[in-house]
N, C-alpha and C. Protein backbone atom coordinates (compact mmCIF):
# COMPACT_ATOMS: atom_id res chain seq x y z
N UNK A 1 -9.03 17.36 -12.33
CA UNK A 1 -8.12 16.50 -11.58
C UNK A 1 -8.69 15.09 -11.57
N UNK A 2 -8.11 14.08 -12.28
CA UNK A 2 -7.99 12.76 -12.30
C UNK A 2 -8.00 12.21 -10.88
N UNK A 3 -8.51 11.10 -10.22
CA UNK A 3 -8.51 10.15 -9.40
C UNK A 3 -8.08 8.72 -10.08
N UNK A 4 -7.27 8.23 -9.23
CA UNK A 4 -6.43 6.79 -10.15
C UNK A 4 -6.72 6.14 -8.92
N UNK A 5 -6.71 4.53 -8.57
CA UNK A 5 -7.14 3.45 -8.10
C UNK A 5 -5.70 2.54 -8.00
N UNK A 6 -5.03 2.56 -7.13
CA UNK A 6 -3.30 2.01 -7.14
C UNK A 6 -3.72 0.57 -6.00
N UNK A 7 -3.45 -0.19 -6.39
CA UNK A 7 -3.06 -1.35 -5.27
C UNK A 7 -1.64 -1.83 -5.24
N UNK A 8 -1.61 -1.78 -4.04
CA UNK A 8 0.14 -2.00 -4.12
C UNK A 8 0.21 -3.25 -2.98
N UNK A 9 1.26 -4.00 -3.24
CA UNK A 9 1.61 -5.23 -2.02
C UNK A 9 3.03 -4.88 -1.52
N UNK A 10 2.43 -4.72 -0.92
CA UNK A 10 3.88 -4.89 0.54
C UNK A 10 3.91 -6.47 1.01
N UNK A 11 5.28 -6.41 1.11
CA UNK A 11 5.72 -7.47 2.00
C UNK A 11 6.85 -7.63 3.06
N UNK A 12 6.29 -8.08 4.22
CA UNK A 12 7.07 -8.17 5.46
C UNK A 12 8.07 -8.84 5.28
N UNK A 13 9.49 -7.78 6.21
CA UNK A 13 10.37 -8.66 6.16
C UNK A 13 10.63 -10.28 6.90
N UNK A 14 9.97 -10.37 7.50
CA UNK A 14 9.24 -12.16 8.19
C UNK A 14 7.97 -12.04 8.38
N UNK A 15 7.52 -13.39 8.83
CA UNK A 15 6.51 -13.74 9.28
C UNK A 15 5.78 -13.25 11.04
N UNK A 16 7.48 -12.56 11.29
CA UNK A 16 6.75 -12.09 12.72
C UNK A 16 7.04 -10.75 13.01
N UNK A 17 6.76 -10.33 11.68
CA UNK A 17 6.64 -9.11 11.54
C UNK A 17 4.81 -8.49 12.08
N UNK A 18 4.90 -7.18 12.70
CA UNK A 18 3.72 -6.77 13.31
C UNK A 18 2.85 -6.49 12.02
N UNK A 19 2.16 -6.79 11.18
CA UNK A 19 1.02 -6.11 10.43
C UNK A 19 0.47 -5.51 11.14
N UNK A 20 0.20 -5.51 12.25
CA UNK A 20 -1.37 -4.02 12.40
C UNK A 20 -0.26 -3.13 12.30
N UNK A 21 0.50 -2.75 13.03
CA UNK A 21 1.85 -1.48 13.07
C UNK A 21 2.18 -0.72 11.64
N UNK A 22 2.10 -1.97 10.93
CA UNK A 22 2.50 -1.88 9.46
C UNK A 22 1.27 -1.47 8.54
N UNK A 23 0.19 -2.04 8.96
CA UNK A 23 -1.12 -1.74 8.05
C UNK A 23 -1.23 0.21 8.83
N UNK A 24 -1.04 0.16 10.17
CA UNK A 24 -1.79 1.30 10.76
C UNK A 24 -0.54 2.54 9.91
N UNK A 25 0.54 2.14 9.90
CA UNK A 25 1.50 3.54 9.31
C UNK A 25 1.09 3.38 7.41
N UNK A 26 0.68 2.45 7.20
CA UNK A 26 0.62 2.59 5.36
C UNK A 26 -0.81 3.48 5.31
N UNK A 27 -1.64 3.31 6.51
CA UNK A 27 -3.20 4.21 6.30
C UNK A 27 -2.66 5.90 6.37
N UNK A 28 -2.10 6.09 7.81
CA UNK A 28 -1.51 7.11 7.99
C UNK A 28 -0.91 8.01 6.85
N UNK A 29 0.30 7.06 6.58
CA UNK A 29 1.04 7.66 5.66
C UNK A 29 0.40 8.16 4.34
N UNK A 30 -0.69 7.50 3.49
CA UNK A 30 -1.28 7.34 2.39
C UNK A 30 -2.15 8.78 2.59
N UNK A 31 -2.95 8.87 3.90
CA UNK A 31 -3.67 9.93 4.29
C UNK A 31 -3.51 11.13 4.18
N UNK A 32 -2.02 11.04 4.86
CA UNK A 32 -1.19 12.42 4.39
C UNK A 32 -1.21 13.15 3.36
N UNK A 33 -0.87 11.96 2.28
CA UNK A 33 -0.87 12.16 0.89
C UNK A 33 -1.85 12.51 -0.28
N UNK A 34 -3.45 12.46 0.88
CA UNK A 34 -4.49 12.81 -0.22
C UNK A 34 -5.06 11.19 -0.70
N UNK A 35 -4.95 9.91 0.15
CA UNK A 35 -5.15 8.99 -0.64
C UNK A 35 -6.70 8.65 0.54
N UNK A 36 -7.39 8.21 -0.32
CA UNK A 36 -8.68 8.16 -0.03
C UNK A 36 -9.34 6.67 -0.36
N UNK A 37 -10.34 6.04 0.43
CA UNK A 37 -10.68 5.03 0.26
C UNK A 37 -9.85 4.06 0.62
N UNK A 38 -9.21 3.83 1.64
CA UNK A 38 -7.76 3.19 1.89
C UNK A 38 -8.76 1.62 2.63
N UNK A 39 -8.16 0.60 1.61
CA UNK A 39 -8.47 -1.05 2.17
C UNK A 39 -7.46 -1.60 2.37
N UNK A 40 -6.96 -2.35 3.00
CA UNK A 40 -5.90 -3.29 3.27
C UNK A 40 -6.33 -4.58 3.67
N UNK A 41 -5.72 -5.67 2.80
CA UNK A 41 -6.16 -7.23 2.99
C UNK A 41 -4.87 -8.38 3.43
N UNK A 42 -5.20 -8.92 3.50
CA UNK A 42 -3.95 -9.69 4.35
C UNK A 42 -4.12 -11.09 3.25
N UNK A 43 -3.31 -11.47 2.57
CA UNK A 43 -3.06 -12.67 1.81
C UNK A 43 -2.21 -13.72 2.20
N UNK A 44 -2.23 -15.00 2.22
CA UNK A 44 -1.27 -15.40 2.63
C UNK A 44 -0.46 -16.10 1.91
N UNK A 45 1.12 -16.05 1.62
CA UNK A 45 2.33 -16.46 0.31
C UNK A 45 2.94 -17.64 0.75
N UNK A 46 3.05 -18.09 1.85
CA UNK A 46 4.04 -19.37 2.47
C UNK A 46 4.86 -19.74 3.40
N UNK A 47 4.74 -20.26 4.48
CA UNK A 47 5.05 -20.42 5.55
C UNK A 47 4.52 -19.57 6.61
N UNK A 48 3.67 -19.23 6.63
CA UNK A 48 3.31 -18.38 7.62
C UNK A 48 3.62 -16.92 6.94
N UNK A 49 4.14 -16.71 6.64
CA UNK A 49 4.18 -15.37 5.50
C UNK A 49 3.02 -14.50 4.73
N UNK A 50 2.33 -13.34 5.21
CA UNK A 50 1.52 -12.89 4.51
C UNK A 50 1.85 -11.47 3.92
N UNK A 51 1.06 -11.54 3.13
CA UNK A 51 1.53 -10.51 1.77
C UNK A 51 -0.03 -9.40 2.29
N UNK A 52 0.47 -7.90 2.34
CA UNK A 52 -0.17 -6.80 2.35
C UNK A 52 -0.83 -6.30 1.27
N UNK A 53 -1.69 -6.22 0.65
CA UNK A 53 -2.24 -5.78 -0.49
C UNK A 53 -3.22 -4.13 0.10
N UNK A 54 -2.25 -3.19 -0.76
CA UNK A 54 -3.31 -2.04 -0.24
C UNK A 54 -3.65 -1.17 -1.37
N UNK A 55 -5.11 -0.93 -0.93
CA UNK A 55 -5.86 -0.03 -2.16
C UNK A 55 -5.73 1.20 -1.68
N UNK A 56 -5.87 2.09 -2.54
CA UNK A 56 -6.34 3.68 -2.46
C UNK A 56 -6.36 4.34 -3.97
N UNK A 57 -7.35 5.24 -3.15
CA UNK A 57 -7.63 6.33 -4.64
C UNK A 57 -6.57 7.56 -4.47
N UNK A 58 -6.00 8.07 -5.17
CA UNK A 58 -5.19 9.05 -5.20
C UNK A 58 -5.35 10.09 -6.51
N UNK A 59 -4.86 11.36 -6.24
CA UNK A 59 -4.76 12.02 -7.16
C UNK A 59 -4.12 11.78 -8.13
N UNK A 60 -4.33 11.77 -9.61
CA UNK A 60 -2.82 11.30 -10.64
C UNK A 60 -2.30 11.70 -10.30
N UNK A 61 -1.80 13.13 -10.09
CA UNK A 61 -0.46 13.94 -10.23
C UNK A 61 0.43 13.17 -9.10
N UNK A 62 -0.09 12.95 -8.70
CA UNK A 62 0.98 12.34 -7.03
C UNK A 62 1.42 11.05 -7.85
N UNK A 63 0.87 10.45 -8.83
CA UNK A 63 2.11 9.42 -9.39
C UNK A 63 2.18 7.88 -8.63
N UNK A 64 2.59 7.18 -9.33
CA UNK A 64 3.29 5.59 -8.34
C UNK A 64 4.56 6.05 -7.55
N UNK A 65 5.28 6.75 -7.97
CA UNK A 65 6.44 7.10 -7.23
C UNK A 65 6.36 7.52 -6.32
N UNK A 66 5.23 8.51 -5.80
CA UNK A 66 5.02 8.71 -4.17
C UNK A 66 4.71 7.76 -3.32
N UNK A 67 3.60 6.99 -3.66
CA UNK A 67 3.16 5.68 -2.83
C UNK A 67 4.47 5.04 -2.45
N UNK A 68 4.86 4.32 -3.42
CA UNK A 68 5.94 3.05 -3.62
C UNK A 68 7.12 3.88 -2.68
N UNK A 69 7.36 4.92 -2.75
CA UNK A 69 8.77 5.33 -1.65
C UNK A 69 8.19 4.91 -0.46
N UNK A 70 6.59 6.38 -0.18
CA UNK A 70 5.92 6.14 1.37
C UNK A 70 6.00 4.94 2.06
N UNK A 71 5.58 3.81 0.77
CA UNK A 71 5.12 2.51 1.73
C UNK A 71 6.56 1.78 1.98
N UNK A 72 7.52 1.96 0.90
CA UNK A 72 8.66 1.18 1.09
C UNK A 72 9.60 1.41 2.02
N UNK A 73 9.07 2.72 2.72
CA UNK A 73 9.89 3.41 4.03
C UNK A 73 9.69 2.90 5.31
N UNK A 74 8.12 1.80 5.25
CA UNK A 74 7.75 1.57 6.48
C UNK A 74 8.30 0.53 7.11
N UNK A 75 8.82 0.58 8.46
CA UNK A 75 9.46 -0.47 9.10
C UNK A 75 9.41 -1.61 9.07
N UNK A 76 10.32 -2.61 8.76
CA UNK A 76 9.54 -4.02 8.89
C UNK A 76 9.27 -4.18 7.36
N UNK A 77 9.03 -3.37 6.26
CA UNK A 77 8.69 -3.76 5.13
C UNK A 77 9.37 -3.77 3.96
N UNK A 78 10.04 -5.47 3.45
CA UNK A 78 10.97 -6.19 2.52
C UNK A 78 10.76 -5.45 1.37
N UNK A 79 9.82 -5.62 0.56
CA UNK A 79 9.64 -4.92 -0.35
C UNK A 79 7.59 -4.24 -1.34
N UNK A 80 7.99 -3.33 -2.31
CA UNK A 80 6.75 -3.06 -2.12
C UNK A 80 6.49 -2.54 -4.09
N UNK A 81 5.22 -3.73 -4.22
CA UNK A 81 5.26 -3.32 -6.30
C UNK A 81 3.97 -2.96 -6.37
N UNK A 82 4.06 -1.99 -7.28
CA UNK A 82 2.31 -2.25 -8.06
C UNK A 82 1.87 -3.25 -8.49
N UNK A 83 0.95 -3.36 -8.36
CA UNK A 83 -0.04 -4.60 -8.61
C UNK A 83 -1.11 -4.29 -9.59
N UNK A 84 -1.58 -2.90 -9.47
CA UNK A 84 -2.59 -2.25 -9.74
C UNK A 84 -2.52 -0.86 -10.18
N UNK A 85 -3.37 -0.37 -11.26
CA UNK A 85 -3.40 1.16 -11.45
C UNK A 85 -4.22 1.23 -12.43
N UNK A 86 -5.22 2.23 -12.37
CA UNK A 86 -6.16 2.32 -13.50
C UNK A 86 -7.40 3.95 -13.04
N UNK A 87 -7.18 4.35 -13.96
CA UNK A 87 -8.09 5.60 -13.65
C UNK A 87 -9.78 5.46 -13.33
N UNK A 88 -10.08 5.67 -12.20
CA UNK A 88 -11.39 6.47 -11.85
C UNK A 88 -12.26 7.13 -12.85
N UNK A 89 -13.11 6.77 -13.06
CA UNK A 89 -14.27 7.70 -13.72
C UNK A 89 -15.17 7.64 -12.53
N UNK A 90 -16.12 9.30 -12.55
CA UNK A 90 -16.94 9.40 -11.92
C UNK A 90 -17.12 10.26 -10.41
C-alpha cells in the first residue's frame, strides 16, 4: 500500500469567513479518512482574503476524489483544487 502526499487549497467564501472552524473540520474530516500528517497554512490572496493550503499523507487508493468532495463539503468553503500530489517513498 502506497502513501501519496496531496496538498490541496481551499478557499473561503469571504474574508470573514471563520478559518479555525474551517481548518478544525478539514483535520477532522481528513482523519476519518486515514489521512495522516495533516498541516494547514494560511496564505494570503487579496483584500484581506486568505487562501487554506492543506497537506496530508493518504493512502493511494482513497484517490483525489475523496479529499476534494470531503473538503469541498465544508461550510464556508468557495472552492477547493489540487495543488499537489506525488507519491511517498519510505
Amino acid at each position: 500500500m502506497a502513501t501519496v502526499i496531496i496538498i490541496t487549497k481551499l478557499m473561503p467564501e469571504s474574508p470573514e469567513a471563520d478559518l479555525a472552524a474551517i481548518k478544525a473540520e478539514a483535520q477532522s474530516r481528513l482523519e476519518k479518512e486515514g489521512g495522516k500528517n495533516i498541516s494547514i497554512e494560511e496564505k494570503p490572496i487579496a483584500f484581506g482574503l486568505k487562501a487554506l493550503y492543506v497537506k496530508t499523507d493518504m493512502p493511494e487508493e482513497k484517490g483525489t476524489d475523496i479529499v476534494e468532495s470531503l473538503l469541498a463539503s465544508i461550510p464556508h468553503v468557495s472552492s477547493v483544487t489540487i495543488e499537489d500530489y506525488r507519491r511517498a517513498f519510505g
